[in-house]
C-alpha atoms as a PDB file:
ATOM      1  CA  UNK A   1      -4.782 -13.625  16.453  1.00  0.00           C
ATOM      2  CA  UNK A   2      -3.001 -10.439  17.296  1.00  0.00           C
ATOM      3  CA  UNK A   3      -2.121  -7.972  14.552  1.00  0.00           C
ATOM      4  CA  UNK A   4       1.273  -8.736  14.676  1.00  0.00           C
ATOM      5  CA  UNK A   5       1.170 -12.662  14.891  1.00  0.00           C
ATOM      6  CA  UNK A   6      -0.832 -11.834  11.378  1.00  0.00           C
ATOM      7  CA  UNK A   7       1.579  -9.559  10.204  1.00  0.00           C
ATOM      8  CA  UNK A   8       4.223 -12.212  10.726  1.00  0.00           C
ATOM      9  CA  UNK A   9       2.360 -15.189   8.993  1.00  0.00           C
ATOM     10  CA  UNK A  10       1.719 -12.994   6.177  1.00  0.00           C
ATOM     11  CA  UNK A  11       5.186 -12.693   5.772  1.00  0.00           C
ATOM     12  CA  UNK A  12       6.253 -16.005   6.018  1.00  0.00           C
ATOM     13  CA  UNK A  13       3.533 -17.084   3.519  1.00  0.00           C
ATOM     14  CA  UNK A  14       4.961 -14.682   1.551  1.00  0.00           C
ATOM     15  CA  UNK A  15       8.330 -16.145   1.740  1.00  0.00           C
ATOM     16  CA  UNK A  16      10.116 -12.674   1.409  1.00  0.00           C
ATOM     17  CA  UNK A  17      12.367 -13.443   3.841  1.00  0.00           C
ATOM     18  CA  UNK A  18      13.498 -13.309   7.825  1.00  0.00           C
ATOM     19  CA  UNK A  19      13.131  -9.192   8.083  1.00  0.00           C
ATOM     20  CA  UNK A  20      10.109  -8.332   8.949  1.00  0.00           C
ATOM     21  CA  UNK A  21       8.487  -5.966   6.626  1.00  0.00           C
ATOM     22  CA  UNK A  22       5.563  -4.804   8.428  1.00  0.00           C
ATOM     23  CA  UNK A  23       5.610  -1.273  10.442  1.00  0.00           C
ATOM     24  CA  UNK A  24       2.966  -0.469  13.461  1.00  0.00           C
ATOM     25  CA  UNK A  25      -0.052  -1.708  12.576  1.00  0.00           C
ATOM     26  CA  UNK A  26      -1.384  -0.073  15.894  1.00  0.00           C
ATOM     27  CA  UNK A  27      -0.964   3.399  15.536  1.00  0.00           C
ATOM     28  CA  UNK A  28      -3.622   5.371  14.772  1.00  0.00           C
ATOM     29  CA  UNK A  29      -1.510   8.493  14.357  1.00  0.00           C
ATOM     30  CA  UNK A  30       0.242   6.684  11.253  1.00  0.00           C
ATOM     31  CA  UNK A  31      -0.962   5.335   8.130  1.00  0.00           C
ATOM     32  CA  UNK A  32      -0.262   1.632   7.541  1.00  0.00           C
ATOM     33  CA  UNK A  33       2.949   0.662   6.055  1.00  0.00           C
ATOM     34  CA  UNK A  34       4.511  -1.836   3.999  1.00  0.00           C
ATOM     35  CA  UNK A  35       8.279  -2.836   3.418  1.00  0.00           C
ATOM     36  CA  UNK A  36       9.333   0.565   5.334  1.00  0.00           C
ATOM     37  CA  UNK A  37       7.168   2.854   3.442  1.00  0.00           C
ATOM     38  CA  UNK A  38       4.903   4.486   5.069  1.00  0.00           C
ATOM     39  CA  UNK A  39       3.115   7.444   3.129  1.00  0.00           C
ATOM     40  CA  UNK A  40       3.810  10.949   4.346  1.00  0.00           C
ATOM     41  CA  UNK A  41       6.864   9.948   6.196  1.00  0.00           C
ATOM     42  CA  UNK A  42       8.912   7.911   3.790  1.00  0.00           C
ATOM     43  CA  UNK A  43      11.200  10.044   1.126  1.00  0.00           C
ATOM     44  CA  UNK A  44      12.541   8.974  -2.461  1.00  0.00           C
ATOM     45  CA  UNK A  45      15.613   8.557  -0.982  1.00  0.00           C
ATOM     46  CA  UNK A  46      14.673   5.674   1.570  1.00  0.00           C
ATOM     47  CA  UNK A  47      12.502   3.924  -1.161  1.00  0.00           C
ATOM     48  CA  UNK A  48      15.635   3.920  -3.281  1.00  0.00           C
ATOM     49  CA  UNK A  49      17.643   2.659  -0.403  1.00  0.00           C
ATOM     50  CA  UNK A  50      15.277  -0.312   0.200  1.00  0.00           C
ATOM     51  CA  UNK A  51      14.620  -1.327  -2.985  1.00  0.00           C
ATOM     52  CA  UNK A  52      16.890   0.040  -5.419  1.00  0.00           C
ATOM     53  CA  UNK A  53      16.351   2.453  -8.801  1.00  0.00           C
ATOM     54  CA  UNK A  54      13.279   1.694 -10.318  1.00  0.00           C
ATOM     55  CA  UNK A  55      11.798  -0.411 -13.374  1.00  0.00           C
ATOM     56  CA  UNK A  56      10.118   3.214 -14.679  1.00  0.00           C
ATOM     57  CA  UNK A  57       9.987   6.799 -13.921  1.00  0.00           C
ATOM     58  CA  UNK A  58       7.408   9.241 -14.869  1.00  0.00           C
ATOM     59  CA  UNK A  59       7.358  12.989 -13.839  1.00  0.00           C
ATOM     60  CA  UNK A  60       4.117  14.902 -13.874  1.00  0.00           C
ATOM     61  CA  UNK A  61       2.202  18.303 -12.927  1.00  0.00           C
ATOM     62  CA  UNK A  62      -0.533  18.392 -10.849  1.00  0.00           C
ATOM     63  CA  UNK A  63      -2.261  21.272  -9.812  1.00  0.00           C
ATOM     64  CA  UNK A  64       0.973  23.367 -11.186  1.00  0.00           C
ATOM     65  CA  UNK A  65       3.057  20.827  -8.292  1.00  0.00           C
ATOM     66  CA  UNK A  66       6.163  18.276  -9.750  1.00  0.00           C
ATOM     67  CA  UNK A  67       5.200  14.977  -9.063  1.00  0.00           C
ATOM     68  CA  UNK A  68       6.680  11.599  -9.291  1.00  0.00           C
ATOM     69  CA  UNK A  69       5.869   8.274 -10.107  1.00  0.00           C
ATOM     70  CA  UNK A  70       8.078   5.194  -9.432  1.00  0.00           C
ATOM     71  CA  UNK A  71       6.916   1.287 -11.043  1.00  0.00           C
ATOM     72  CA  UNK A  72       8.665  -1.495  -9.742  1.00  0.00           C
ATOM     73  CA  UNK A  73       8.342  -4.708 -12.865  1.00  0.00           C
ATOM     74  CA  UNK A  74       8.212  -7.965 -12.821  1.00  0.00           C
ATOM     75  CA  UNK A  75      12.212  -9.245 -11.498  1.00  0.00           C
ATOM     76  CA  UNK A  76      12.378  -5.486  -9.839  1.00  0.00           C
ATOM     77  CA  UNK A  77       8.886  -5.632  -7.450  1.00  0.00           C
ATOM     78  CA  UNK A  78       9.693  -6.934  -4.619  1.00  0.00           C
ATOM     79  CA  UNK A  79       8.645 -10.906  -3.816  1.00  0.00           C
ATOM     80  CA  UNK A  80       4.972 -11.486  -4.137  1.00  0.00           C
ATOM     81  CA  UNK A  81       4.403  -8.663  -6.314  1.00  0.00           C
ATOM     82  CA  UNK A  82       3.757  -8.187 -10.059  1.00  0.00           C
ATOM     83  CA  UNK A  83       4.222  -4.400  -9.868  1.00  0.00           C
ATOM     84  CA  UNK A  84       4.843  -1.778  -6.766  1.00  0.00           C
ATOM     85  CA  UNK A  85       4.048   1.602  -7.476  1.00  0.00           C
ATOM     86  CA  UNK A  86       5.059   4.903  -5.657  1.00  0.00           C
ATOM     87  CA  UNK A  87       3.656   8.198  -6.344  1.00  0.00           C
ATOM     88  CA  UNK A  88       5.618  11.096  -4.790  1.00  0.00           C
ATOM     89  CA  UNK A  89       4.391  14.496  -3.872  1.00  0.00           C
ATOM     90  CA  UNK A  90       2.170  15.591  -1.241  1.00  0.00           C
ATOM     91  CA  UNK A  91       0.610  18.617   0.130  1.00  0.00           C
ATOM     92  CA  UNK A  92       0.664  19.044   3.866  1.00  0.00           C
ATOM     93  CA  UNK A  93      -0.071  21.938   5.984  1.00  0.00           C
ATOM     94  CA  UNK A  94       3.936  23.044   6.180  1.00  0.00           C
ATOM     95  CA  UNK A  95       3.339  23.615   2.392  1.00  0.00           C
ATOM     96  CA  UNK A  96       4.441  20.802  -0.693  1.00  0.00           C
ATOM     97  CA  UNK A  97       6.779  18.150  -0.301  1.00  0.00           C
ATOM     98  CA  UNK A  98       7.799  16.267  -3.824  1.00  0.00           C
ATOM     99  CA  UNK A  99       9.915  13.657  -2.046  1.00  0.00           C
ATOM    100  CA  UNK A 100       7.659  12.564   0.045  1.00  0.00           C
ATOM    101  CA  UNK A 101       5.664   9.288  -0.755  1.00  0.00           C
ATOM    102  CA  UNK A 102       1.815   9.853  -1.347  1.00  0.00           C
ATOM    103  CA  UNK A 103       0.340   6.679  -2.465  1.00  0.00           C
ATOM    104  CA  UNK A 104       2.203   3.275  -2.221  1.00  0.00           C
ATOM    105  CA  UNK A 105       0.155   0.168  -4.467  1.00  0.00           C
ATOM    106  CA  UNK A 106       1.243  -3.239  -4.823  1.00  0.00           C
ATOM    107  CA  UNK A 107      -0.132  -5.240  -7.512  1.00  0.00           C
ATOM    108  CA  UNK A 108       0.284  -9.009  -5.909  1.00  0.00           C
ATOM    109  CA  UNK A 109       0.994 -12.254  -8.235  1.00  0.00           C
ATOM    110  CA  UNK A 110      -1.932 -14.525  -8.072  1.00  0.00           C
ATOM    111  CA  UNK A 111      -3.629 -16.145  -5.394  1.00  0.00           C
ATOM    112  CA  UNK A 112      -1.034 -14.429  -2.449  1.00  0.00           C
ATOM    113  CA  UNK A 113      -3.659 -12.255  -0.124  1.00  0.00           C
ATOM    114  CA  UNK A 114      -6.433 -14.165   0.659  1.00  0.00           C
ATOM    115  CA  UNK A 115      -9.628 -12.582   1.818  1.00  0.00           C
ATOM    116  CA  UNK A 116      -8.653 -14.016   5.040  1.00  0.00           C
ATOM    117  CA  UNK A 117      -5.081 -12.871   5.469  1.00  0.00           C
ATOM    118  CA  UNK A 118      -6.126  -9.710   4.676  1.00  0.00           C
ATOM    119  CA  UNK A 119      -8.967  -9.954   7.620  1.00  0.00           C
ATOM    120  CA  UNK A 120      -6.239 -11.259   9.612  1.00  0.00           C
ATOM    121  CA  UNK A 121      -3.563  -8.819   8.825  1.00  0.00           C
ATOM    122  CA  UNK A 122      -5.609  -5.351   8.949  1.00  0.00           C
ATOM    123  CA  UNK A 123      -8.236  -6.676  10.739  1.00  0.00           C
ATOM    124  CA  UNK A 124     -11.983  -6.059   9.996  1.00  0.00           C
ATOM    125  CA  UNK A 125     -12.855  -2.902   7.581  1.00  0.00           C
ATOM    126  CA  UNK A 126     -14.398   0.146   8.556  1.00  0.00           C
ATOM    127  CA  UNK A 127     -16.279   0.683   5.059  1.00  0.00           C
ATOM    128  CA  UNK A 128     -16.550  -2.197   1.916  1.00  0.00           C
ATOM    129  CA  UNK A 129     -17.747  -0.815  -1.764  1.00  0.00           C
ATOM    130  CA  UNK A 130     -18.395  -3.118  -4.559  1.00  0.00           C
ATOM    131  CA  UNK A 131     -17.390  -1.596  -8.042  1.00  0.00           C
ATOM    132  CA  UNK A 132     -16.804  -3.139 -11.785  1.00  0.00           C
ATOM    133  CA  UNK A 133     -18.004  -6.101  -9.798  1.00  0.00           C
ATOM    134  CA  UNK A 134     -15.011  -5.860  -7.486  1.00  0.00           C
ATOM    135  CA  UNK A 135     -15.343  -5.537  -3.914  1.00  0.00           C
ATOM    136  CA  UNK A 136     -12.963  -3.032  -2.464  1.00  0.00           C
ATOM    137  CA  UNK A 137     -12.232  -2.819   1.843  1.00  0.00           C
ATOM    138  CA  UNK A 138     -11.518   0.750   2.714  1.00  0.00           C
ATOM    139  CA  UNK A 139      -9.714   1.181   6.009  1.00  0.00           C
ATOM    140  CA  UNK A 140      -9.378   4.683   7.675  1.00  0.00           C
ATOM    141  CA  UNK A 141      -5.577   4.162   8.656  1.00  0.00           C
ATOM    142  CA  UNK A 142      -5.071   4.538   5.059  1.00  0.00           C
ATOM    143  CA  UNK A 143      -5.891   1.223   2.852  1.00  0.00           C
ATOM    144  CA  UNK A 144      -7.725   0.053   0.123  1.00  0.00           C
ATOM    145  CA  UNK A 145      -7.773  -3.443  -0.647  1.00  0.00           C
ATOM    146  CA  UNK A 146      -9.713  -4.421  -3.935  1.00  0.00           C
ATOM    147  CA  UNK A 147     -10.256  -8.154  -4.496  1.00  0.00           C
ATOM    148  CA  UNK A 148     -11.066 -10.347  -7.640  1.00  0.00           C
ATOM    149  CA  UNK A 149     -14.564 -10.927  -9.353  1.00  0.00           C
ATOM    150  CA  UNK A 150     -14.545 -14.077  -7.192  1.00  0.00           C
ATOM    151  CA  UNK A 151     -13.981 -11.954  -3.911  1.00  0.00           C
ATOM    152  CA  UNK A 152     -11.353 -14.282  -3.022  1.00  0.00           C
ATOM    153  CA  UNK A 153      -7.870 -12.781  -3.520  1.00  0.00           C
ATOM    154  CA  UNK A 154      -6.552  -9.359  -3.502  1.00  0.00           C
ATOM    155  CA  UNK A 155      -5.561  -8.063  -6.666  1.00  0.00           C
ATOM    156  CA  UNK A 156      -4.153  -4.269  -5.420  1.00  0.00           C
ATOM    157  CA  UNK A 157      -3.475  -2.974  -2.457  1.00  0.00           C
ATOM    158  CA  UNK A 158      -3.433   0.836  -2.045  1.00  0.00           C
ATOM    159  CA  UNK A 159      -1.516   2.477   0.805  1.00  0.00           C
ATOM    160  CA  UNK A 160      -1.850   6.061   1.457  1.00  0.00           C
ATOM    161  CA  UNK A 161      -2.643   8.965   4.421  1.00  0.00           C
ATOM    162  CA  UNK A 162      -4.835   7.807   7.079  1.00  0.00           C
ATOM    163  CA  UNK A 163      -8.503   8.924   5.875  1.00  0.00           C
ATOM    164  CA  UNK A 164     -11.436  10.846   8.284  1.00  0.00           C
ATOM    165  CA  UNK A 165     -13.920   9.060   6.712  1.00  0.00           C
ATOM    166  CA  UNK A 166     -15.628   5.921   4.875  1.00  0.00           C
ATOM    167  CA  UNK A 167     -16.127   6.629   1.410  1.00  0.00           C
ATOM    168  CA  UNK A 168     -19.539   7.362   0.194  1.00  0.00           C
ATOM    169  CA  UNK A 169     -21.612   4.543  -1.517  1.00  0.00           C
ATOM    170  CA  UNK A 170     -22.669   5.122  -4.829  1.00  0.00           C
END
C-alpha cells in the first residue's frame, strides 16, 4: 500500500472528516506533518487558524529564549485525540523564531493507531527503543511514535524537525 492510500485510510478510520489532513509524506526535505502543521514551517498564527484558540497556554524561558506552549483538551483536540500539544520556538540558523512550531504531540483516545496503521502510514522505522516498558519507533523525518505496555496501540505521537540520526540505545 502506497503512503498515501495509508494516509487516506487512516483518516477515514479516523472519521475526522472528507479533508484530508495528511501533508507529503514523501519529502525528505520536510518533516512529517499532521492536520497542516508541519514543524519549522507552520506559525501560531496558522495553528490558530486551523484549530482555533487553545484549551491552555503556558509561556516559558529556555536558554534565556520566549517560548510557547499550546494544549488542545478533551472537546478542543481535534477528533481522535485526547490532547494535541504545540510547543513554539525554535532556533534555526537565520537566528530564533518564537512563532514557529517546534514539537507537535498528539495524545490519541484509545485503541485509534494500531501498530499496523502506524506501519502502514509512516512506513517501517529507521530505529525502535523500548523504555518504561514502552516501545517507542523513531523515524528520521521527524517522528516518534510510543506505543502501550501491550505494544499494540499508540499512545503519543511526537512530531518534530527531521533528525540526522537514530537515537542511541541505552
Amino acid at each position: 500500500m502506497t503512503r498515501a492510500l495509508a494516509a487516506l485510510a487512516l483518516s477515514l478510520a479516523l472519521s475526522v472528516g472528507a479533508v484530508p489532513w495528511w501533508g507529503p509524506l514523501d519529502s525528505p526535505a520536510h518533516a512529517e506533518e499532521w492536520g497542516n502543521i508541519e514543524p519549522g514551517v507552520s506559525t501560531m498564527d496558522q495553528v490558530r487558524e486551523r484549530f482555533g484558540a487553545p484549551s491552555k497556554e503556558t509561556k516559558a524561558k529556555v536558554d534565556n529564549y520566549d517560548t510557547s506552549q499550546w494544549v488542545y483538551d478533551d472537546a478542543r483536540a481535534p477528533s481522535g485525540f485526547q490532547r494535541m500539544t504545540v510547543e513554539y520556538g525554535l532556533l534555526t540558523p537565520q537566528g530564533y523564531k518564537p512563532s514557529v512550531v517546534r514539537v507537535l504531540r498528539l495524545e490519541p483516545k484509545e485503541k485509534i493507531f494500531g501498530k499496523n496503521t502506524v506501519l502502514q502510514a509512516f512506513g517501517y522505522p529507521d530505529g525502535m527503543r523500548v523504555e518504561n516498558e514502552q516501545n517507542s519507533y523513531f523515524y528520521q523525518s521527524g517522528l516518534i511514535v510510543t506505543f502501550d505496555k501491550e505494544d499494540e496501540w499508540a499512545v503519543l505521537l511526537n512530531f518534530m524537525m527531521p533528525q540526522p540520526d537514530v537515537p542511541p540505545k541505552r
